[in-house]
Protein backbone atom coordinates (compact mmCIF):
# COMPACT_ATOMS: atom_id res chain seq x y z
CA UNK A 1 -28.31 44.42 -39.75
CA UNK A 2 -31.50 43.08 -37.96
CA UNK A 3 -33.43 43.70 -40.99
CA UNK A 4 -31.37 41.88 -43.32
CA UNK A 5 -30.98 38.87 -40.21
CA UNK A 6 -34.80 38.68 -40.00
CA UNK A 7 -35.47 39.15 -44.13
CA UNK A 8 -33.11 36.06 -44.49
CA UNK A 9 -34.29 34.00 -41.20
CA UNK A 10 -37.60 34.65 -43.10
CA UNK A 11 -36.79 34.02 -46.29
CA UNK A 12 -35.18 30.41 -44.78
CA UNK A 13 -38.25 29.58 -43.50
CA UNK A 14 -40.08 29.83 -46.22
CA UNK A 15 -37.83 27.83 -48.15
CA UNK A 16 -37.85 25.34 -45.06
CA UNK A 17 -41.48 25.40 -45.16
CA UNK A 18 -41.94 25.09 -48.41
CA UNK A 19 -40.31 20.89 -48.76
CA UNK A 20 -42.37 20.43 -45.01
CA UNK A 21 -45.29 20.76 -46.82
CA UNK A 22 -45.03 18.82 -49.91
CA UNK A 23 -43.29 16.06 -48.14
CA UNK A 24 -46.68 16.09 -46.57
CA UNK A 25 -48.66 16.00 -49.61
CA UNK A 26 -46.47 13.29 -51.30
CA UNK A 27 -47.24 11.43 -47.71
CA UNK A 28 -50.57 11.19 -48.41
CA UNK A 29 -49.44 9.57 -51.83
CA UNK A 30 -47.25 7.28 -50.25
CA UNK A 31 -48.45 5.78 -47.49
CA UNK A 32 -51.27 3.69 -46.53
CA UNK A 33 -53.52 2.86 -43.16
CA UNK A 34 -54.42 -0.47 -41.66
CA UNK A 35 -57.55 -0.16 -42.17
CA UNK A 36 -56.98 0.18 -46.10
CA UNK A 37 -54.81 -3.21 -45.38
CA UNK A 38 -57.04 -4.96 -43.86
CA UNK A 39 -60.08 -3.80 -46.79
CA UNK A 40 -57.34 -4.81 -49.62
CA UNK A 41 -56.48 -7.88 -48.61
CA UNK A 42 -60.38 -9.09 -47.65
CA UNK A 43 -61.88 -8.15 -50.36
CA UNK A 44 -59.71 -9.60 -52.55
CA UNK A 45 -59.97 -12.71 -51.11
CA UNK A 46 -63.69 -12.89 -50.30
CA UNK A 47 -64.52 -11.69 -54.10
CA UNK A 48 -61.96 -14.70 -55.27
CA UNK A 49 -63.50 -17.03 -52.94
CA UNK A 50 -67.33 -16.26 -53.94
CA UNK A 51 -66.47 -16.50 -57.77
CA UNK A 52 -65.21 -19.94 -56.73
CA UNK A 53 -67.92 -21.01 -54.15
CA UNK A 54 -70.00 -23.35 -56.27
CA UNK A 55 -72.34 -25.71 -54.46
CA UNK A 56 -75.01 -28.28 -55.53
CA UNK A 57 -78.43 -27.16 -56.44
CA UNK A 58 -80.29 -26.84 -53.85
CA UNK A 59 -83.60 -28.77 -52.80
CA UNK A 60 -86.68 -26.85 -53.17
CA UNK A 61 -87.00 -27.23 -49.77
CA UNK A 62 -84.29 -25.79 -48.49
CA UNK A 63 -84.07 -22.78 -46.59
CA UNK A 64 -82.03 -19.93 -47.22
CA UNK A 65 -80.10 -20.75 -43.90
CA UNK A 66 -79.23 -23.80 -44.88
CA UNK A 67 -77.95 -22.70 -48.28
CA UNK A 68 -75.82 -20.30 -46.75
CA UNK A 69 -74.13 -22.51 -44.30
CA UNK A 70 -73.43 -24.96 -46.74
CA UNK A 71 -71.66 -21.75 -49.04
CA UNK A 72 -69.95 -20.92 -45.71
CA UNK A 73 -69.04 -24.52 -45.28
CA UNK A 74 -67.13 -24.16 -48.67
CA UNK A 75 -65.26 -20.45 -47.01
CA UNK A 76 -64.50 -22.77 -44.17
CA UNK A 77 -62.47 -25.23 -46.08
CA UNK A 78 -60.94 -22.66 -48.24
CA UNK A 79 -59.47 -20.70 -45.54
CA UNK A 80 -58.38 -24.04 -43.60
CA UNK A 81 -57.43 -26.54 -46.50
CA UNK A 82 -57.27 -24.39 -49.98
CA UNK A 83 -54.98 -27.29 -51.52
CA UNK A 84 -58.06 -29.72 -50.65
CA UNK A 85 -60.34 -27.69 -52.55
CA UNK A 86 -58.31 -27.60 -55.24
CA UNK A 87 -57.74 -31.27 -55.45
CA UNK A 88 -61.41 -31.77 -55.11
CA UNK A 89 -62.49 -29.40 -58.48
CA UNK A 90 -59.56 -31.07 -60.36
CA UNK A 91 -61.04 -34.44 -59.74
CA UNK A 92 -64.33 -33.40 -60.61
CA UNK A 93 -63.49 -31.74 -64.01
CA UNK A 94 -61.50 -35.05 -64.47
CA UNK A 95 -64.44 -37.18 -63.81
CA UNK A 96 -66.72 -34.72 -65.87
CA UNK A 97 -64.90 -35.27 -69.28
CA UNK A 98 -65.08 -38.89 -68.86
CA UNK A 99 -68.71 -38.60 -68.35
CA UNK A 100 -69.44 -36.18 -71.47
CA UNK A 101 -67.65 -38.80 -73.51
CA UNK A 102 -70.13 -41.45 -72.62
CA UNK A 103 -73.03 -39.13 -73.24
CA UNK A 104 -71.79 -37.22 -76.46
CA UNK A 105 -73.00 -39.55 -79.37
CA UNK A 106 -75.83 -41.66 -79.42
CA UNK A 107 -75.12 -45.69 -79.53
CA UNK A 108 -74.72 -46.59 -83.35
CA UNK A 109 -78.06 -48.25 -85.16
CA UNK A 110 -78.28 -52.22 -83.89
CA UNK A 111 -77.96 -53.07 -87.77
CA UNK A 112 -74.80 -51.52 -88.06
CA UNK A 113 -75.42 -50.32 -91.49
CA UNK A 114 -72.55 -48.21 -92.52
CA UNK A 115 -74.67 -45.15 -93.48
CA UNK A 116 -75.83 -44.99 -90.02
CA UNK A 117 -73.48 -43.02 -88.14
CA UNK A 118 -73.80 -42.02 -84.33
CA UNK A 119 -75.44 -38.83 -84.04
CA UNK A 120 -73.67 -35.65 -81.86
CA UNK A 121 -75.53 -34.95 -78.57
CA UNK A 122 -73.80 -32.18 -78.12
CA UNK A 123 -73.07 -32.96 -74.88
CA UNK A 124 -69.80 -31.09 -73.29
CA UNK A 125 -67.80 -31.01 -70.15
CA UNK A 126 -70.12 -27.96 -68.72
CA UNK A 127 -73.15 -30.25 -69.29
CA UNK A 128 -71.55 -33.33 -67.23
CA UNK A 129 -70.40 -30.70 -64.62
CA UNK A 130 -74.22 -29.64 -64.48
CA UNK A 131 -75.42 -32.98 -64.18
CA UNK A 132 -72.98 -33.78 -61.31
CA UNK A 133 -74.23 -30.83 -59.36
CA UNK A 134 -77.73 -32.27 -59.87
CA UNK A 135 -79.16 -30.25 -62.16
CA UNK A 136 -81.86 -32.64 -63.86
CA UNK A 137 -84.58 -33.66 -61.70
CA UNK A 138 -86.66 -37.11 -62.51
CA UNK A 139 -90.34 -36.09 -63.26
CA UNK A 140 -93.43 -39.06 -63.38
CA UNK A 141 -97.08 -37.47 -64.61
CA UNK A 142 -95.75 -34.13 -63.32
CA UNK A 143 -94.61 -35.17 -59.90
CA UNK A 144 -90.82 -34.42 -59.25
CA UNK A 145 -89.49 -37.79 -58.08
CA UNK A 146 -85.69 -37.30 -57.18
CA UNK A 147 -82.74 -35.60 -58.30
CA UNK A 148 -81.37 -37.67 -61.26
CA UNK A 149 -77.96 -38.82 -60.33
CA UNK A 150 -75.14 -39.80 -63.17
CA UNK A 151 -74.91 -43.95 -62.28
CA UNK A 152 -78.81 -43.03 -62.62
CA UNK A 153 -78.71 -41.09 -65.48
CA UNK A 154 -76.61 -43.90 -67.59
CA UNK A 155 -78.84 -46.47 -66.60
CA UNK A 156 -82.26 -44.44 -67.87
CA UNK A 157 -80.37 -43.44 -70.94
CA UNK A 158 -79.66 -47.36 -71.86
CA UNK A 159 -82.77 -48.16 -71.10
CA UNK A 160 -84.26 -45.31 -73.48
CA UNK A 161 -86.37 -44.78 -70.55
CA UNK A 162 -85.98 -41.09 -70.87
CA UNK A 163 -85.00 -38.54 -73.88
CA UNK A 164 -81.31 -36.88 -73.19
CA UNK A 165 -81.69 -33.21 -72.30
CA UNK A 166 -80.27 -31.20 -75.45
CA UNK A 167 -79.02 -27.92 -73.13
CA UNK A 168 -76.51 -25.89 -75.12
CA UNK A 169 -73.77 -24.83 -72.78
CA UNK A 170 -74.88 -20.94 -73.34
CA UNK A 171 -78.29 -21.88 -72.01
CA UNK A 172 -76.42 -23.91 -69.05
CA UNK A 173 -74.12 -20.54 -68.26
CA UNK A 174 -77.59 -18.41 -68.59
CA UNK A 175 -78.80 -20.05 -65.54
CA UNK A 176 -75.44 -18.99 -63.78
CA UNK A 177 -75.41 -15.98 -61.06
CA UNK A 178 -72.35 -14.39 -61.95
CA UNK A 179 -72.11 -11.69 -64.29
CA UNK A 180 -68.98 -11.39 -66.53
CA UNK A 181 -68.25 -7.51 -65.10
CA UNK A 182 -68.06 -9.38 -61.64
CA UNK A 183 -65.57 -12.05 -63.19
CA UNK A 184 -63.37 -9.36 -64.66
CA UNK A 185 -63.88 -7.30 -61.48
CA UNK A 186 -62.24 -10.83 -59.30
CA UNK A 187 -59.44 -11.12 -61.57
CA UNK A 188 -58.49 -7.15 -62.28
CA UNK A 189 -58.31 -7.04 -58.09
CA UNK A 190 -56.53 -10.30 -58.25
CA UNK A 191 -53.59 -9.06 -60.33
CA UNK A 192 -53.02 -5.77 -58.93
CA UNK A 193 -52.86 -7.19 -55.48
CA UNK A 194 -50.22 -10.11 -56.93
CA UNK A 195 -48.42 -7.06 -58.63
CA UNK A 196 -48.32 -5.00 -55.46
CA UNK A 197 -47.09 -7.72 -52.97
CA UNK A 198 -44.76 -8.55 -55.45
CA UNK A 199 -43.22 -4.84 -55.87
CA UNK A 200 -43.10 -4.70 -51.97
CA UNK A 201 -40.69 -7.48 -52.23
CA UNK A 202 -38.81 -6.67 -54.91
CA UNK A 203 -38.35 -3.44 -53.27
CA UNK A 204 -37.63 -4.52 -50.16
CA UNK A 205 -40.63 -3.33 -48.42
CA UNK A 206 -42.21 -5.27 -45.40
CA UNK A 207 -45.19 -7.26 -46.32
CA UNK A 208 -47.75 -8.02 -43.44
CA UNK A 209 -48.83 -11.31 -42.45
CA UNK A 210 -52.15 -11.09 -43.61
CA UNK A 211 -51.01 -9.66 -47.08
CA UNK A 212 -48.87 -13.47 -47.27
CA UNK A 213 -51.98 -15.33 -46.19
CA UNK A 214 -53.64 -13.68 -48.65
CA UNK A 215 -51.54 -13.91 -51.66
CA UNK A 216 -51.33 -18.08 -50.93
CA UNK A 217 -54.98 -18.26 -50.97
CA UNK A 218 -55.13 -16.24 -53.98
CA UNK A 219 -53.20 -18.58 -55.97
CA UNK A 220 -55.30 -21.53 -54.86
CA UNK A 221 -58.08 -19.76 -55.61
CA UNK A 222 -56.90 -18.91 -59.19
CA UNK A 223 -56.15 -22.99 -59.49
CA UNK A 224 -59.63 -23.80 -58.45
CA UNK A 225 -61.46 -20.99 -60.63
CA UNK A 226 -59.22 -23.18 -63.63
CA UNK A 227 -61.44 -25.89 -62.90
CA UNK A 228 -64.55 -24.81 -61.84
CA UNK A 229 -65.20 -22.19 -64.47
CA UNK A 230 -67.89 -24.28 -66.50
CA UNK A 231 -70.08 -24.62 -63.34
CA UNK A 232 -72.97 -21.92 -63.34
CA UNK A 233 -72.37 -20.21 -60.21
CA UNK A 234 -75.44 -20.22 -57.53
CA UNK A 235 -78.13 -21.99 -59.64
CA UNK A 236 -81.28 -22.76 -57.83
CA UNK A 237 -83.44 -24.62 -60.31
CA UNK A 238 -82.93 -27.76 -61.85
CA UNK A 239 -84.05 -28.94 -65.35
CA UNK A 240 -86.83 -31.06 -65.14
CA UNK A 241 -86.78 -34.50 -67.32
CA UNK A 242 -90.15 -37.07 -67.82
CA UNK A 243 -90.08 -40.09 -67.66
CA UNK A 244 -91.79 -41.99 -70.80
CA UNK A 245 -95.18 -43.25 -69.57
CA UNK A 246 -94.42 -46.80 -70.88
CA UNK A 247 -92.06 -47.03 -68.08
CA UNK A 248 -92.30 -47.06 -64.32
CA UNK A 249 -89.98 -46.40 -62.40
CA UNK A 250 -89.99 -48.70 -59.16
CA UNK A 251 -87.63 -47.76 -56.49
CA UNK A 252 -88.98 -44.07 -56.67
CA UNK A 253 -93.31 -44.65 -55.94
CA UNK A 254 -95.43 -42.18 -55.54
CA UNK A 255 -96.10 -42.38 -51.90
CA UNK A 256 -92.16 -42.95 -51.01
CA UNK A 257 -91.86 -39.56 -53.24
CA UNK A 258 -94.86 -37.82 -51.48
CA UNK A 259 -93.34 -38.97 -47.96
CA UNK A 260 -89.87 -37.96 -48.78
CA UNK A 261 -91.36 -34.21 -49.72
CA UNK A 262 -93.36 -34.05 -46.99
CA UNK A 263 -90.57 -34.62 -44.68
CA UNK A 264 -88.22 -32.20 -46.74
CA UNK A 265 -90.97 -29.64 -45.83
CA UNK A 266 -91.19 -29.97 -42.25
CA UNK A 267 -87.21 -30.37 -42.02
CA UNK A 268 -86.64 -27.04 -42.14
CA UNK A 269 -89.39 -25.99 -39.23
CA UNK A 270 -88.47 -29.20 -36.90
CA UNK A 271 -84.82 -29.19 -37.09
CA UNK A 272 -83.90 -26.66 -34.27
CA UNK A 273 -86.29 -28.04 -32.36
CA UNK A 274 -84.91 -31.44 -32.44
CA UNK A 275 -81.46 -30.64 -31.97
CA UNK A 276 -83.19 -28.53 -28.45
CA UNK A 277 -84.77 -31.92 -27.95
CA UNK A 278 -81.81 -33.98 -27.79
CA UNK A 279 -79.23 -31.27 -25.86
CA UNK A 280 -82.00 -30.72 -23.52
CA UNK A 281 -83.42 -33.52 -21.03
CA UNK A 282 -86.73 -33.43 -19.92
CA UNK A 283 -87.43 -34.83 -16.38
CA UNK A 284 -91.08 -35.79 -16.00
CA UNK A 285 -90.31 -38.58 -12.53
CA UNK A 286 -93.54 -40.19 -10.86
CA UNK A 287 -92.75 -38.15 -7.52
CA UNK A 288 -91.45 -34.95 -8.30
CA UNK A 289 -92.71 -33.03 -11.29
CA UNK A 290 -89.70 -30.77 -12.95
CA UNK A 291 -91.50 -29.18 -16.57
CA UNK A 292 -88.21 -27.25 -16.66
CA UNK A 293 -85.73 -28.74 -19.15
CA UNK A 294 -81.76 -29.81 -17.95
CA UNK A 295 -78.90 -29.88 -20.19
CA UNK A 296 -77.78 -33.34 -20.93
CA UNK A 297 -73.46 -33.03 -20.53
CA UNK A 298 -73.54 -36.13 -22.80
CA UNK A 299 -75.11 -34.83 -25.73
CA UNK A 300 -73.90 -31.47 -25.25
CA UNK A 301 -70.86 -32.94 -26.28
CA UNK A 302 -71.53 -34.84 -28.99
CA UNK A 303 -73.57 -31.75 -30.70
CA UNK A 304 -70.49 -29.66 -29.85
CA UNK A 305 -67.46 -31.50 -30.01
CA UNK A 306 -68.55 -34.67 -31.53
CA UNK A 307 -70.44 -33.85 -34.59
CA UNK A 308 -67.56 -31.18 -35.34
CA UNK A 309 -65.09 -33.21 -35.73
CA UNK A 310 -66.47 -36.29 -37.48
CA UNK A 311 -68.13 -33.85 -40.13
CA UNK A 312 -64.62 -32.06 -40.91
CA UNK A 313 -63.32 -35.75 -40.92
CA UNK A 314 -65.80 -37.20 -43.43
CA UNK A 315 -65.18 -33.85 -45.42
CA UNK A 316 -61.17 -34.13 -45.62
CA UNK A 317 -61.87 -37.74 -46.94
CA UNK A 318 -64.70 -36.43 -49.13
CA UNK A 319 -62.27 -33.55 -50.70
CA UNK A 320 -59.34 -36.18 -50.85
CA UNK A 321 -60.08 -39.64 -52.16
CA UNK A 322 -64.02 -39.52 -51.77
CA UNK A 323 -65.30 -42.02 -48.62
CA UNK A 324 -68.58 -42.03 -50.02
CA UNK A 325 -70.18 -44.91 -52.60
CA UNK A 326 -70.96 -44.11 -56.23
CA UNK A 327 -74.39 -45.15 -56.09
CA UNK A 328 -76.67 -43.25 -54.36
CA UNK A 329 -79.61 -44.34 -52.84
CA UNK A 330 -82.88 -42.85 -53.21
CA UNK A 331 -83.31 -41.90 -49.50
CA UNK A 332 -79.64 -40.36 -49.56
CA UNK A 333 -80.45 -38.43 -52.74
CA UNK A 334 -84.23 -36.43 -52.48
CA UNK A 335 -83.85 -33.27 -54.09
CA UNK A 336 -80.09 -32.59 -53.95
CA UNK A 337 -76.83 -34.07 -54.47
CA UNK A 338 -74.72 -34.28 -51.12
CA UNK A 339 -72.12 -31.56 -50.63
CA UNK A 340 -68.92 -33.07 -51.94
CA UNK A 341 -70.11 -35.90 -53.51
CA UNK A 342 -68.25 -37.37 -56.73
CA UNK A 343 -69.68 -39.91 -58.76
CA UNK A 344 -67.42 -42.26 -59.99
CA UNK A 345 -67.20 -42.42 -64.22
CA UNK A 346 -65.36 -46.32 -64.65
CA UNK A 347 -62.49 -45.44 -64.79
CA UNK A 348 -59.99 -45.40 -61.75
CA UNK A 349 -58.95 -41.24 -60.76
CA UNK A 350 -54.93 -41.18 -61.10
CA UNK A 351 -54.56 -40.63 -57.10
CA UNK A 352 -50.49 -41.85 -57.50
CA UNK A 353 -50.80 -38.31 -59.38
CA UNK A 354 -53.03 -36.12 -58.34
CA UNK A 355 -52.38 -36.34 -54.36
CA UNK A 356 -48.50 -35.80 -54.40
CA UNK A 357 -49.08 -32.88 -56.23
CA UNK A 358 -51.74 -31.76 -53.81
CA UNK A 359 -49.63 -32.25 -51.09
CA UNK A 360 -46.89 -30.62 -53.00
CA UNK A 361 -48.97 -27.22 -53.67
CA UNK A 362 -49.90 -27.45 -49.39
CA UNK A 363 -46.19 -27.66 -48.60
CA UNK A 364 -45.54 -24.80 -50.56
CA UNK A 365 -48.23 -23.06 -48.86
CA UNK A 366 -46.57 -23.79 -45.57
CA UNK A 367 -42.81 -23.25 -46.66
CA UNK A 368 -43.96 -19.51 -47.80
CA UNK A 369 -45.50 -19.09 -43.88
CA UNK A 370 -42.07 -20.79 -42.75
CA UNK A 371 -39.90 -18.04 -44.78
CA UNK A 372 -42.00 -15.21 -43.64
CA UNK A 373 -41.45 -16.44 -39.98
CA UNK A 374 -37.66 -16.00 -40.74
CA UNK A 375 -37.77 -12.26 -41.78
CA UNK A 376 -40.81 -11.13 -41.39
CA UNK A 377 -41.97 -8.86 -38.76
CA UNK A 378 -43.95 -9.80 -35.60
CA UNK A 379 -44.67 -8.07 -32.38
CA UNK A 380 -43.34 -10.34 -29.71
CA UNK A 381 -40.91 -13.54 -29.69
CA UNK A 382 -43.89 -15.05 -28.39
CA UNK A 383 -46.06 -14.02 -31.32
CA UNK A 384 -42.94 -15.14 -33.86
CA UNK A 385 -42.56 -18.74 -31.74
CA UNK A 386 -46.41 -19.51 -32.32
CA UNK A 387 -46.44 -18.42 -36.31
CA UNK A 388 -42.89 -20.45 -36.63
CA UNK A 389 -44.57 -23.59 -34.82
CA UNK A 390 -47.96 -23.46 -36.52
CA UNK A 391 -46.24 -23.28 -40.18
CA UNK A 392 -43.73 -26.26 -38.96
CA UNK A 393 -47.00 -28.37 -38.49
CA UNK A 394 -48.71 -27.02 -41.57
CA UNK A 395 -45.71 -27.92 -43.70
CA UNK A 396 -44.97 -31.15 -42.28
CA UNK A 397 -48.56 -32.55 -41.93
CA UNK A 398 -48.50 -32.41 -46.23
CA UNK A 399 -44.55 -33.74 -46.07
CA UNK A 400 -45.55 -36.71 -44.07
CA UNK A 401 -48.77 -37.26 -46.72
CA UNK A 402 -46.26 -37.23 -49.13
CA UNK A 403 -44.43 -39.80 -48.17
CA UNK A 404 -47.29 -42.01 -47.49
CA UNK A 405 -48.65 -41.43 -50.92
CA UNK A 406 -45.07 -41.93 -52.35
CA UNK A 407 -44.77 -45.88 -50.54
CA UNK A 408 -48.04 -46.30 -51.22
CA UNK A 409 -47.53 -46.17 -54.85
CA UNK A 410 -44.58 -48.14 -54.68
CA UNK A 411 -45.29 -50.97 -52.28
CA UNK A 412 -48.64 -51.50 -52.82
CA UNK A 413 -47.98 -52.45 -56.67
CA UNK A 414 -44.97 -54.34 -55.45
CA UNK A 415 -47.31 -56.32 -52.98
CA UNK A 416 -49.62 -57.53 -56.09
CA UNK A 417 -46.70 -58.91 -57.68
CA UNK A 418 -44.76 -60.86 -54.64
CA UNK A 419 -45.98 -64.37 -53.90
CA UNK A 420 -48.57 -63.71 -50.93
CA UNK A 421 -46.88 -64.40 -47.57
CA UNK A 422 -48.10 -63.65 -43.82
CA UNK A 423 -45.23 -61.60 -43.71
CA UNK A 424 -46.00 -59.31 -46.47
CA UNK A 425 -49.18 -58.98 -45.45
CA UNK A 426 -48.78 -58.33 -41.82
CA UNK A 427 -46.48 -55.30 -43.11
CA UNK A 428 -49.11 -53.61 -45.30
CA UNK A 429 -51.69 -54.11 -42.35
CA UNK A 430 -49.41 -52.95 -40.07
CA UNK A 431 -48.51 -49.82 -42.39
CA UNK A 432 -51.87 -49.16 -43.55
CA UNK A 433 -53.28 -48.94 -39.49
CA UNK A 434 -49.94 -46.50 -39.00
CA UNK A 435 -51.00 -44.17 -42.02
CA UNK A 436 -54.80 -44.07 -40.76
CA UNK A 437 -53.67 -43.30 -37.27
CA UNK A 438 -51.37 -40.18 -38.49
CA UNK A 439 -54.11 -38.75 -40.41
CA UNK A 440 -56.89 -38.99 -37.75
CA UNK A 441 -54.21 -37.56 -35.15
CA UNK A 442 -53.00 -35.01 -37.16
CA UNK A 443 -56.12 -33.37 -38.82
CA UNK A 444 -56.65 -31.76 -36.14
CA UNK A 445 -53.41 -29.81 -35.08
CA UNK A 446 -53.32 -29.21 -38.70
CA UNK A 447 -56.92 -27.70 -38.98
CA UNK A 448 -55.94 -25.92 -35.37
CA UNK A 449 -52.64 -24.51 -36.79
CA UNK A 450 -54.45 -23.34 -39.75
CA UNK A 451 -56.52 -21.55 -37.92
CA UNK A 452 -53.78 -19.55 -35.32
CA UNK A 453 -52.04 -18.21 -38.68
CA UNK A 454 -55.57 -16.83 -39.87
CA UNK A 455 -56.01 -15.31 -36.51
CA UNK A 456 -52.56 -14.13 -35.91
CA UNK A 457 -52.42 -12.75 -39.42
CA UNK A 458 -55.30 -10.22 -37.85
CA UNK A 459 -53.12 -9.56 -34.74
CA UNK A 460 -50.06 -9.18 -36.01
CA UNK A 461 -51.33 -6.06 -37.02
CA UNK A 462 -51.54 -3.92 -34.21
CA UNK A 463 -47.90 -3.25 -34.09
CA UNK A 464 -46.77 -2.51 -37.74
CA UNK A 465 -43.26 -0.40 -38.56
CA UNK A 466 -43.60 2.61 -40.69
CA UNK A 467 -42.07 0.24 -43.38
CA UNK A 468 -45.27 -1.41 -43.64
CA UNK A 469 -47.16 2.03 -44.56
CA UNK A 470 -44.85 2.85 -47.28
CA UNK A 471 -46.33 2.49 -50.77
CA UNK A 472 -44.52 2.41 -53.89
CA UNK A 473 -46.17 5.39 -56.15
CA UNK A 474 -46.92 3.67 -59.29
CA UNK A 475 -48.60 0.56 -57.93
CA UNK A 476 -51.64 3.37 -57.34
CA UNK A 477 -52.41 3.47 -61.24
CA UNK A 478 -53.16 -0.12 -61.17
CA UNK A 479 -56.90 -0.20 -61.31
CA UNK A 480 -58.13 -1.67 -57.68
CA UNK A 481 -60.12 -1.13 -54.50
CA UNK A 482 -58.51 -0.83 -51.71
């Protein structure tokens, strides 16, 4: 009788055992670790981001330094303000086919003989997008002058001061940095990490917070790749263009060009050293000789807190409406077209369009935060209060710009039309100061509450249910890194 007992206990372990162990083989198949969170969700974004980083060409003079803080300048804004970004590389593929329209065919023959028809350039949206980023470079007896600009450009072209570059758009997209198996790589990672967040839901599995930051900035960052796509991606040399040598070209002498280098060269070596010049205070008094140096409060401020702000100011207004005039001076220009600068074609951008709709896609952004904050999981009411309050502000900030940009449209127009009266116009003063007080109040909190989702996306993470582990089997044939 013990036999049999112990034959059977044994025999019932083994069949116990047996489902033990490949529940913990399909575990390994089913589940996933923070860590391989964490690596999903940047990568994905960072190799979306980089295929849409596109700067300006750089000055010859520039540093390496200084062209990677201006691509992390770009990372900063799409992390903060993706919608802005968006609105910004809209505008300028916008602006771009206007401007290849002008420079596609050459001006009919002054005779106007009717055999004489206007002769194709060639000239495409990708080569107005390469001149905007400053890719031709003004040339005199072999001496680069400036970068050629596109009010610049249209005035040397009537003038037949200079012969139109005839670039074909594969030899504009040769000079480009990214290689088609890294495009494909961007978007195959793209889609399967759309595909899995979106099986999570449908499934009813929990989603972390920095898997929903991720997919909203993976959308914008499939908008901007939509418009941005014709821009060769990290070019560093511009196409140089001569100037006839019947023509001189006054603004731009020689020694203002040699100058201008010169200081372009040392730049890069002095420019630490004067911002240590102005933080720091040197104290040479008749009586008492101090060689030491001591901080100035003053301009430690304005280097700090100062400069900050009114550069992300200036840059919300750049990536918005552009603050900046169309024609560039020569001083302004050198060897490189400023960061988010867009030149202006003649005809007026359709903002009564474009910015409700960019303030409709930021809303969204923030309405997604606001619906995770109502059944999503966080690791203290404190931790759920701050997410709640920071995608309240996000999502308000763009429902308040669009209803500015709504009146605007409509009382603006109305204004025109209406006999002019002090009344009327004390209103539109009075609304216009109101509008331009909300925005420099609230870019701030907005930029701020931006931020505490980023960061709390990371945190939020230290406390995760075993829901948030669980992986649903077939997502793993998608091909991915993760």
């Amino acid at each position: 009788m013990s036999k049999s007992l112990s034959c059977s206990s044994a025999v019932m372990g083994l069949s116990l055992r047996a489902p033990v162990e490949e529940l913990d083989g399909t575990q390994l198949e089913t589940t996933r670790s923070t860590s391989s969170i964490v690596f999903t969700c940047l990568f994905t974004f960072l190799l979306c981001a980089w295929c849409c980083i596109r700067p300006n060409i750089p000055s010859p003079h520039d540093s390496k330094l200084r062209i990677w803080t201006t691509k992390l300048r770009i990372l900063f804004y799409f992390f903060v303000s993706p919608e802005l970004v968006a609105c910004w590389s809209f505008r300028r593929w916008l602006e771009a086919g206007k401007i290849a329209e002008q420079f596609k065919c050459k001006t009919r023959s002054p005779i106007r003989l009717p055999l004489i028809l206007p002769t194709d350039r060639g000239w495409t949206r990708r080569h107005a997008l390469f001149l905007m980023m400053g890719g031709f470079v003004l040339t005199k007896d072999g001496l680069q002058m400036q970068t050629v600009s596109t009010r610049l450009f249209q005035r040397l072209v009537q003038q037949n001061a200079i012969d139109v570059p005839t670039m074909t758009t594969a030899g504009i997209q040769e000079r480009s940095n990214l290689h088609p198996v890294l495009a494909y790589l961007a978007l195959l990672q793209a889609v399967s990490f759309v595909v899995q967040c979106l099986s999570r839901v449908i499934r009813g599995l929990l989603i972390t917070q920095l898997e929903v930051t991720t997919l909203t900035m993976v959308f914008s960052s499939a908008i901007v790749f939509t418009f941005i796509r014709q821009i060769p991606l990290d070019v560093r040399r511009p196409v140089l263009i001569p100037i006839r040598p019947q023509f001189y070209f006054d603004p731009l002498a020689y020694p203002t060009a040699n100058i201008a280098a010169i200081r372009d060269d040392f730049r890069r070596e002095n420019g630490m050293y004067r911002i240590l010049k102005q933080i720091a205070a040197i104290d040479h008094p008749p009586q008492q000789y101090r060689p030491y140096p001591t901080l100035s409060l003053r301009n430690c401020l304005r280097f700090l807190i100062a400069r900050p702000l009114s550069t992300l100011y200036w840059d919300f207004g750049e990536l918005a409406v552009s603050l900046q005039s169309d024609e560039l001076q020569p001083e302004d220009l050198r060897f490189s077209i400023p960061l988010f600068y867009l030149p202006y074609s003649g005809h007026p951008p359709p903002f009564s369009a474009i910015l409700p709709v960019v303030c409709v896609l930021g809303m969204s952004v923030g309405v997604v935060h606001c619906l995770y904050w109502s059944w999503g999981h966080f690791p203290s009411s404190h931790a759920r209060l701050l997410w709640g309050v920071s995608s309240a502000i996000t999502a308000g900030f763009h429902v308040v710009c669009l209803i500015i940009t709504i009146i605007t449209t409509i009382i603006y127009p109305l204004c025109d039309l209406l006999p002019s009266y002090m009344v009327f116009d004390m209103l539109s003063l009075v609304f216009t100061l109101l509008c331009v007080g909300f925005l420099v109040a609230s870019i701030g909190p907005f930029v701020v509450a931006r931020i505490i989702l980023l960061v709390e996306s990371f945190w939020c993470l230290k406390s995760l249910p075993q829901e948030a582990f669980e992986v649903i089997p077939w997502t793993r044939y998608i091909p991915h890194l993760s």
